[in-house]
Protein backbone atom coordinates (compact mmCIF):
# COMPACT_ATOMS: atom_id res chain seq x y z
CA UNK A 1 3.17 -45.06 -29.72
CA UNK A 2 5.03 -42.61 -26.89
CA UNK A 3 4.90 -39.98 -30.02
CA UNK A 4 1.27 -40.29 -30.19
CA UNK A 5 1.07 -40.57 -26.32
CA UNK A 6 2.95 -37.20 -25.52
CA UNK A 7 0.53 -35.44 -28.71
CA UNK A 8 -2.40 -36.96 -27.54
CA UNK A 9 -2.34 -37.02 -23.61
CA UNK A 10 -3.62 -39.70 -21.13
CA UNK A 11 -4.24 -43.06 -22.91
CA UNK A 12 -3.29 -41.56 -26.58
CA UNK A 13 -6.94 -40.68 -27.09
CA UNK A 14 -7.09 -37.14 -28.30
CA UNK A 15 -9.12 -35.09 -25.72
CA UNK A 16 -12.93 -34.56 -27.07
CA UNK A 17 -13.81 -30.69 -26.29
CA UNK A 18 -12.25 -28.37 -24.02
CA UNK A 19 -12.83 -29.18 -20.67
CA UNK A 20 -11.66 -32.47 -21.47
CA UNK A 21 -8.56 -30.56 -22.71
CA UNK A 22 -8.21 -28.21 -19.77
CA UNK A 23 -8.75 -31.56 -17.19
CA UNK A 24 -5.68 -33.35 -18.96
CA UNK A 25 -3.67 -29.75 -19.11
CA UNK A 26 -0.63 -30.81 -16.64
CA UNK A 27 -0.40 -27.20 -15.99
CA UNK A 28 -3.39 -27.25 -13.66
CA UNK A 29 -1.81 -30.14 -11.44
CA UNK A 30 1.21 -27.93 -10.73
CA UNK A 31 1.27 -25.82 -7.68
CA UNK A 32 3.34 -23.27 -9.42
CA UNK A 33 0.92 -22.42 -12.31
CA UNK A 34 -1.99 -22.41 -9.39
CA UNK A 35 -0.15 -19.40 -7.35
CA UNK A 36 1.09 -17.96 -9.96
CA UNK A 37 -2.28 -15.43 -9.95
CA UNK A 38 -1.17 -15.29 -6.24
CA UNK A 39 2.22 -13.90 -6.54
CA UNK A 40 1.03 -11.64 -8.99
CA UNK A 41 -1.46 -10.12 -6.85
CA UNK A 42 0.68 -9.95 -3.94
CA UNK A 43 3.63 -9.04 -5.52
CA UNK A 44 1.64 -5.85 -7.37
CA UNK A 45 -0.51 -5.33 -4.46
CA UNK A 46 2.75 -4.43 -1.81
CA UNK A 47 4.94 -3.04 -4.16
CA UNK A 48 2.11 -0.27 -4.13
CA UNK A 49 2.00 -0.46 -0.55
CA UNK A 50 5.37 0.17 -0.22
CA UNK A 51 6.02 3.36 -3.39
CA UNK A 52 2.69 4.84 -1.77
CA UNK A 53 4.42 5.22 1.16
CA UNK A 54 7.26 6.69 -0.27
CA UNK A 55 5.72 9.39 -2.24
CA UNK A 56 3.23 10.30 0.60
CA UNK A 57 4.51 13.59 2.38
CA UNK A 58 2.38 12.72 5.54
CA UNK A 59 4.21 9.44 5.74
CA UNK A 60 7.15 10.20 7.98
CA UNK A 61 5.58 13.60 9.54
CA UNK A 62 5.36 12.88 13.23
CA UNK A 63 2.58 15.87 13.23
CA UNK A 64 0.65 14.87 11.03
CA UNK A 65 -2.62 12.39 12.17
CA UNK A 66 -1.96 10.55 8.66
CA UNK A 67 1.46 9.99 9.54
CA UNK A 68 3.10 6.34 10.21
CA UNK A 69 4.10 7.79 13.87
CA UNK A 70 0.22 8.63 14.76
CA UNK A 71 -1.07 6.06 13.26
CA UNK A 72 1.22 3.32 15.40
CA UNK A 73 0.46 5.37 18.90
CA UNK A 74 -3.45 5.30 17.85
CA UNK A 75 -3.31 1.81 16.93
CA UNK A 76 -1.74 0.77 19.83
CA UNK A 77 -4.58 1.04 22.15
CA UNK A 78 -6.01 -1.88 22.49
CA UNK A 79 -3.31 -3.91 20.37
CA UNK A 80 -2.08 -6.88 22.06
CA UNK A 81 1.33 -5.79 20.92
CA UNK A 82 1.34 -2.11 22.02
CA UNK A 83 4.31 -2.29 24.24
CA UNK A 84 5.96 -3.39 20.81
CA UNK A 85 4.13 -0.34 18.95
CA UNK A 86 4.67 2.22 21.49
CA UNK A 87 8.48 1.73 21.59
CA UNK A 88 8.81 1.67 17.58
CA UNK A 89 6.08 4.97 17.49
CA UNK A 90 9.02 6.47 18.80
CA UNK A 91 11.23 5.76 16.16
CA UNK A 92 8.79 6.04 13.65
CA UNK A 93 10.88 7.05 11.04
CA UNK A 94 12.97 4.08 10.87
CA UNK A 95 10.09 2.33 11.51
CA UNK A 96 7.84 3.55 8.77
CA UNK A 97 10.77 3.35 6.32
CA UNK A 98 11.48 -0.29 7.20
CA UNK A 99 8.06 -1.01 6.85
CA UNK A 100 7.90 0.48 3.54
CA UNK A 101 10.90 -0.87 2.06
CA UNK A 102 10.14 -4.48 3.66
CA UNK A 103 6.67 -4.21 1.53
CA UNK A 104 8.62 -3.50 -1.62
CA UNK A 105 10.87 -6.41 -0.87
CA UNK A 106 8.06 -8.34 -0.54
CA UNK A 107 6.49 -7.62 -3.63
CA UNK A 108 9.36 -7.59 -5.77
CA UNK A 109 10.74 -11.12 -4.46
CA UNK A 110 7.24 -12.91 -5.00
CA UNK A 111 6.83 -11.28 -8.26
CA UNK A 112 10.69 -12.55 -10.01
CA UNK A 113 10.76 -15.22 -7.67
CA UNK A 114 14.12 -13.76 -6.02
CA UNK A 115 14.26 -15.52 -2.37
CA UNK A 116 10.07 -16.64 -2.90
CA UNK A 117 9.77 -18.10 0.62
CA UNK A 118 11.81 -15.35 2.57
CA UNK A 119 9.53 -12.74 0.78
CA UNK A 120 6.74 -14.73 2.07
CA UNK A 121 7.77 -14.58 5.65
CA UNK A 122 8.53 -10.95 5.10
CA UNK A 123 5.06 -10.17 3.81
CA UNK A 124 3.17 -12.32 6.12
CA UNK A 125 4.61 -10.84 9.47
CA UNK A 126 4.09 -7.49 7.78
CA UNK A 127 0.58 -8.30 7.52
CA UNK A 128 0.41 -9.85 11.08
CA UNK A 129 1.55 -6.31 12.27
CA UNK A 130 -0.85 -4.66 10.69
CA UNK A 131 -3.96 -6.91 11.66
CA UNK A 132 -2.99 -6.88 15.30
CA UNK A 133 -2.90 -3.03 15.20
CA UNK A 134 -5.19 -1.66 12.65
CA UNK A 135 -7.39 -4.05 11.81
CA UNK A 136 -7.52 -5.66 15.23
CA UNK A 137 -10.61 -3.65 16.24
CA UNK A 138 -12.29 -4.18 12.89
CA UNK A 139 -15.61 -6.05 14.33
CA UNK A 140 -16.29 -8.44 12.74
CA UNK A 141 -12.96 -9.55 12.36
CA UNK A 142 -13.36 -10.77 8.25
CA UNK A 143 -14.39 -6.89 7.10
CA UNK A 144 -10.35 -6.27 7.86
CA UNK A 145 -8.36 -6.83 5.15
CA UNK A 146 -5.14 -7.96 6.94
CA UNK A 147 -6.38 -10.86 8.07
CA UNK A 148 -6.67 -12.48 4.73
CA UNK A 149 -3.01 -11.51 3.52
CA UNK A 150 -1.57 -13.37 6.19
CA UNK A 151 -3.03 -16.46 5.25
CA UNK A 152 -2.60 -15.57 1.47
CA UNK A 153 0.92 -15.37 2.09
CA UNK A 154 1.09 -18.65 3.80
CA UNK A 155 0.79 -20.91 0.21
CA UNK A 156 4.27 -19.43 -1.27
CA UNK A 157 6.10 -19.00 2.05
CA UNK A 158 4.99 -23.02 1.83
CA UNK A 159 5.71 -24.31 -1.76
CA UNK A 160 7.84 -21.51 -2.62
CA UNK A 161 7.88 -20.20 -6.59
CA UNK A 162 8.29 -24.02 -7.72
CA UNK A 163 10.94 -22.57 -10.38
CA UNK A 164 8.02 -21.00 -12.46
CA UNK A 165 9.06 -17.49 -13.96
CA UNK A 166 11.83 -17.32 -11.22
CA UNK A 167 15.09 -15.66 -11.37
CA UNK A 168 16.27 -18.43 -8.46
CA UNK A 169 15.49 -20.66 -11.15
CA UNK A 170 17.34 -19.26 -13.87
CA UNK A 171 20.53 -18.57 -11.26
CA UNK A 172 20.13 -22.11 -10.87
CA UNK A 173 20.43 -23.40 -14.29
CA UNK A 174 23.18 -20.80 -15.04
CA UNK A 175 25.66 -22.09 -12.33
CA UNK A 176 24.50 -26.08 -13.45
CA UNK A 177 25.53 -25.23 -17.28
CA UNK A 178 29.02 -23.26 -15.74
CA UNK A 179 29.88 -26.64 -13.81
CA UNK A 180 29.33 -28.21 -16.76
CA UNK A 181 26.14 -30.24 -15.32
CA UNK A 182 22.60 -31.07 -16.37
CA UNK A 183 19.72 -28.60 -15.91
CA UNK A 184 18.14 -30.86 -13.57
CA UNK A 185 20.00 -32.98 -10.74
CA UNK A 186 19.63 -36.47 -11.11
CA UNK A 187 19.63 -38.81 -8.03
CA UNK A 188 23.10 -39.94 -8.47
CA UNK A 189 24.73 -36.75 -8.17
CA UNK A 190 27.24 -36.43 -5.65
CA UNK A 191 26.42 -34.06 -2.43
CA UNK A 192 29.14 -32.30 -2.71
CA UNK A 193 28.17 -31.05 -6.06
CA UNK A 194 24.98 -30.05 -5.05
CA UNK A 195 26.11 -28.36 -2.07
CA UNK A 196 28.82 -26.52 -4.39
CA UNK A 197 25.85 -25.26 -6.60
CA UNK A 198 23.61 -24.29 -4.01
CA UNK A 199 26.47 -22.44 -2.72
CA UNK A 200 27.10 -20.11 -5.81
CA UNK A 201 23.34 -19.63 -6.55
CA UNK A 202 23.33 -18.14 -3.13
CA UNK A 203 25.86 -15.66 -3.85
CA UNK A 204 24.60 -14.70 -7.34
CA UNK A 205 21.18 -14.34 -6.04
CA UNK A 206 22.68 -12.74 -2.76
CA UNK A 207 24.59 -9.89 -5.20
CA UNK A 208 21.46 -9.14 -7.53
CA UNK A 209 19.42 -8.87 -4.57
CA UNK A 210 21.77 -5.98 -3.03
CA UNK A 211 22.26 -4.88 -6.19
CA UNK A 212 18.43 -4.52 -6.17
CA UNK A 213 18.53 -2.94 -2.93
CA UNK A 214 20.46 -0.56 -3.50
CA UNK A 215 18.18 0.48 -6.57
CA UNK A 216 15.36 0.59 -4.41
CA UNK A 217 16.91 2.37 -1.74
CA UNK A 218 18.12 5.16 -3.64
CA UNK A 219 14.84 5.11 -5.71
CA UNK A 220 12.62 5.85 -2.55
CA UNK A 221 14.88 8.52 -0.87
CA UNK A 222 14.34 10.30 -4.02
CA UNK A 223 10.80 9.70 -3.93
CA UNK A 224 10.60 10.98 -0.28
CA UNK A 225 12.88 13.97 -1.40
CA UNK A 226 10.90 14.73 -4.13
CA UNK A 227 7.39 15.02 -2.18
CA UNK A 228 8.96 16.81 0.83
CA UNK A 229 10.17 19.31 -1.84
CA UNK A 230 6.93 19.48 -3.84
CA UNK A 231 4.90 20.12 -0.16
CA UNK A 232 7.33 23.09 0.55
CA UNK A 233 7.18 24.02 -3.41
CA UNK A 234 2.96 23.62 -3.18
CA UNK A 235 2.22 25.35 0.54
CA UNK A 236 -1.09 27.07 0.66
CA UNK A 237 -0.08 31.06 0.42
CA UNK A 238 -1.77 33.11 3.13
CA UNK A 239 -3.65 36.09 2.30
CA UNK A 240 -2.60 39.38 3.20
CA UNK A 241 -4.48 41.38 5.30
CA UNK A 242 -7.35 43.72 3.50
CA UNK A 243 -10.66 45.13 4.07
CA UNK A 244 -13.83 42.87 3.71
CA UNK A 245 -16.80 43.86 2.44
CA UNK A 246 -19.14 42.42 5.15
CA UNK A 247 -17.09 43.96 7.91
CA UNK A 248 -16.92 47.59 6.86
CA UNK A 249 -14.18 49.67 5.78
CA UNK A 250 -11.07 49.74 7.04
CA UNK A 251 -11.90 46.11 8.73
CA UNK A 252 -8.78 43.97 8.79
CA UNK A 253 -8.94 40.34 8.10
CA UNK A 254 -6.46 37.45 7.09
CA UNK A 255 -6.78 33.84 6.62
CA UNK A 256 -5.74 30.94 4.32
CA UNK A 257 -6.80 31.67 0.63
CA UNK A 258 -8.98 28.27 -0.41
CA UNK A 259 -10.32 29.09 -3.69
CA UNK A 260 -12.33 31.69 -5.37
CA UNK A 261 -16.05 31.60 -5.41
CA UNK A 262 -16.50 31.92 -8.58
CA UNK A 263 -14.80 28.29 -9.22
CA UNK A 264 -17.07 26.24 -7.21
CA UNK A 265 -20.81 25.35 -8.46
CA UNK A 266 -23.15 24.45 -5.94
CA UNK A 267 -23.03 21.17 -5.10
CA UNK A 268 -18.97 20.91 -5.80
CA UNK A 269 -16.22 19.92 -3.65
CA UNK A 270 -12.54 20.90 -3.37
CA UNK A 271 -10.06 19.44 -1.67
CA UNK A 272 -7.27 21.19 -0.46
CA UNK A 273 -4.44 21.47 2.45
CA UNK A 274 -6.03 22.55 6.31
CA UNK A 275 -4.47 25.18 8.45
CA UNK A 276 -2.86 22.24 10.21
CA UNK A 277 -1.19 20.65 7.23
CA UNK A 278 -3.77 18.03 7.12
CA UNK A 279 -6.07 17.19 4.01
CA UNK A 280 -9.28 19.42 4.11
CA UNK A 281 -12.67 19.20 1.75
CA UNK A 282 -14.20 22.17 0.90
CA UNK A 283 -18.01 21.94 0.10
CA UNK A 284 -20.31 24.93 -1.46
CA UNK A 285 -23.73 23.06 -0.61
CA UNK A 286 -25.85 25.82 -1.56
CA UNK A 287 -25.71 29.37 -3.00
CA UNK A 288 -24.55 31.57 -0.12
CA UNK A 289 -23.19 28.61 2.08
CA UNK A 290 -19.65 27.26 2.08
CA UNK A 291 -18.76 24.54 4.84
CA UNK A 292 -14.91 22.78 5.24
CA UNK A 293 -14.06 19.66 7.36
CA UNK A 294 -10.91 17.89 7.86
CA UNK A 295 -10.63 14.49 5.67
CA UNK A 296 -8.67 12.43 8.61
CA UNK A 297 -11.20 10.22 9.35
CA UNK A 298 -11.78 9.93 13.23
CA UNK A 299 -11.02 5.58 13.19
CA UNK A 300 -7.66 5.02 12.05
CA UNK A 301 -6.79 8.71 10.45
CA UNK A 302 -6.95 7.63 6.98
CA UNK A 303 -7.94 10.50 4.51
CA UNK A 304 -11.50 10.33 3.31
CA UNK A 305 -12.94 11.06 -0.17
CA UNK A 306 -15.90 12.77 -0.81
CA UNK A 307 -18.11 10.63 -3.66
CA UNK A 308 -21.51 10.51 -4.20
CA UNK A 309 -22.82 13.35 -1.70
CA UNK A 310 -20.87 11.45 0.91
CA UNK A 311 -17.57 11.42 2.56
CA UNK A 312 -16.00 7.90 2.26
CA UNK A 313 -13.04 6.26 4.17
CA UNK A 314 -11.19 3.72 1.75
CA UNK A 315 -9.89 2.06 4.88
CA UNK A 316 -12.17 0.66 6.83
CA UNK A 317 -15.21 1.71 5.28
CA UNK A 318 -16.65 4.62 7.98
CA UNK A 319 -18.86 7.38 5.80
CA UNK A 320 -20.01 10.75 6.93
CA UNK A 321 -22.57 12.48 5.69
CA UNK A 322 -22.47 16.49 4.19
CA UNK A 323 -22.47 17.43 7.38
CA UNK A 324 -19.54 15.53 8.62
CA UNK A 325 -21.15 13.41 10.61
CA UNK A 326 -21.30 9.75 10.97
CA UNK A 327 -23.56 7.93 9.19
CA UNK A 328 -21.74 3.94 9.03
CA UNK A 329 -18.59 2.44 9.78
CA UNK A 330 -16.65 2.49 12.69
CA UNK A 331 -15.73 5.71 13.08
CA UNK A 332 -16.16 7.31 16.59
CA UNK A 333 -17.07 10.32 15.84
CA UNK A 334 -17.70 13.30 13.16
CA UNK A 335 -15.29 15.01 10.96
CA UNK A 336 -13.73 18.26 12.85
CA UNK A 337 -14.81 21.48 11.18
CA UNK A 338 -12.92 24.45 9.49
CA UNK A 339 -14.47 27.40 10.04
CA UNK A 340 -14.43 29.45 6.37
CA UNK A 341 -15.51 32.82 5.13
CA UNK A 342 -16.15 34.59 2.03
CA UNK A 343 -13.56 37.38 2.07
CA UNK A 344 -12.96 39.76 -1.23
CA UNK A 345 -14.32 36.96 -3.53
CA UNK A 346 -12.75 34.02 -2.03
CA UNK A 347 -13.64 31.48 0.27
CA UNK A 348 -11.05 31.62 3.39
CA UNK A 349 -10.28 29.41 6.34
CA UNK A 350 -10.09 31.71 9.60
């Protein structure tokens, strides 16, 4: 009877279609299997965060508007903590590094289950920063996103990983079948056994997760290498100064080099590198016009994309029309202009 009981389910009678089948599956009763989608997302979600960071050459430029050090002084009007953000603006590239790597931590923890709940409290103060600075003039307060990853955070940095796919777990198990004990505790066991194997899963779990530091650490200064090198490698040559042929001869000109007519339709876009280091859009809206803007959008500085005759901000969801001005969102004001000319066949930025 417990054989048929165990095949069978609750009561031994064999569940009659499938939701009867997916109401009896214990699975669904167990907080780990329920957040498991959770730590996925999360886990996925800042890891991102944190490599985008890495490989973005604005990141850590205090001159750029799309840097971590602008962002943090703009954000902090207004913030109630912009004492806080003021002060670490001004070490903004420990700061943005810490906040990078603390998102990868994040991640990574939630996603093997390395140190679940201090990942959660890493993540979820991460995301408090960032909704009482960026996203604490978002009106209404729901269309910012950081608001709901702190409270998403809140359900593992409560119940932990439960020991489903976990490496704590495994650790665990490891150092039980070393000591020559059970895979689970059982109530009798004395405290100072469980206290001895709590003690060496902490320093196994405490090596791998240097050991993973380390990794990451010397992963991202690479990363951070490599783009600073690739910017240098990639910056926008200059053209040298030459006659024009809608100044006359012997008219001397120079500017930035943006592309050749000839490889924009009308109606394209380009995007390409301002005079000012910042990301630039390039549009040829009709046949003898060509018009540039800046893509740092005038809210938070994020860089806009221009999609479907529009330019969008992924951020916080401001859009500007061909013209660069406003047309929804909460951005303040239009997109600054680049003045551009048509020199010797190619469109220039004077």
């Amino acid at each position: 009877m417990p054989e048929t009981r165990s095949r069978t389910g609750q009561g031994g009678t064999p569940p009659r279609n499938w939701r009867e089948r997916l109401r009896r599956d214990p699975r669904l009763h167990d907080v780990a299997w329920v957040t498991l989608p959770l730590r996925a997302f999360l886990g996925v979600t800042f890891l991102y965060a944190g490599f985008s960071k890495l490989t973005d050459h604005h990141y850590l430029d205090g001159k750029s508007p799309l840097g971590v050090r602008q962002q943090m002084l703009h954000a902090a009007v207004g913030s109630p903590i912009s004492g806080l953000v003021t002060f670490s603006a001004h070490q903004a590239t420990v700061t943005g590094l810490l906040i990078a790597f603390g998102e990868i931590a994040a991640g990574l923890g939630v996603m093997i289950g390395l140190w679940t709940r201090l990942a959660a409290t890493v993540g979820l103060l991460l995301a408090l920063s960032f909704f009482l600075t960026v996203s604490w003039k978002t009106t209404p307060y729901y269309f910012g996103s950081d608001i709901v990853f702190v409270f998403a955070w809140t359900p593992l940095l409560i119940g932990g990983d439960g020991g489903l796919l976990s490496v704590q777990s495994v650790l665990r198990r490891r150092v039980r079948a070393d000591l020559g004990l059970s895979p689970t505790p059982s109530a009798q066991e004395p405290l100072a056994v469980t206290d001895e194997v709590g003690r060496r899963v902490l320093l196994r779990s405490g090596a791998l997760a240097g050991a993973l530091g380390f990794v990451i650490a010397v992963t991202g200064g690479l990363l951070t290498r490599t783009r600073r090198g690739e910017r240098s490698a990639r910056a926008t040559p200059h053209l040298t100064p030459s006659s024009t042929t809608s100044g006359g001869a012997g008219s001397q000109t120079s500017g930035q080099a943006i592309a050749k007519v000839s490889d924009l339709q009308v109606g394209d876009a380009k995007s390409f590198t301002g005079p000012d280091g910042n990301p630039a859009w390039l549009l040829h809206p009709s046949t003898a016009t060509f018009t540039a803007f800046s893509a740092v959008c005038t809210h938070q500085g994020c860089p806009v994309q221009w999609a479907g005759g529009q330019f969008q901000c992924p951020c916080h969801g401001a859009t500007y029309d061909a013209n660069g001005q406003v047309t929804g969102g909460p951005a303040p004001s239009p997109l600054q202009s680049i003045n551009v000319k048509v020199i010797d066949g190619q469109v220039v930025a004077t």
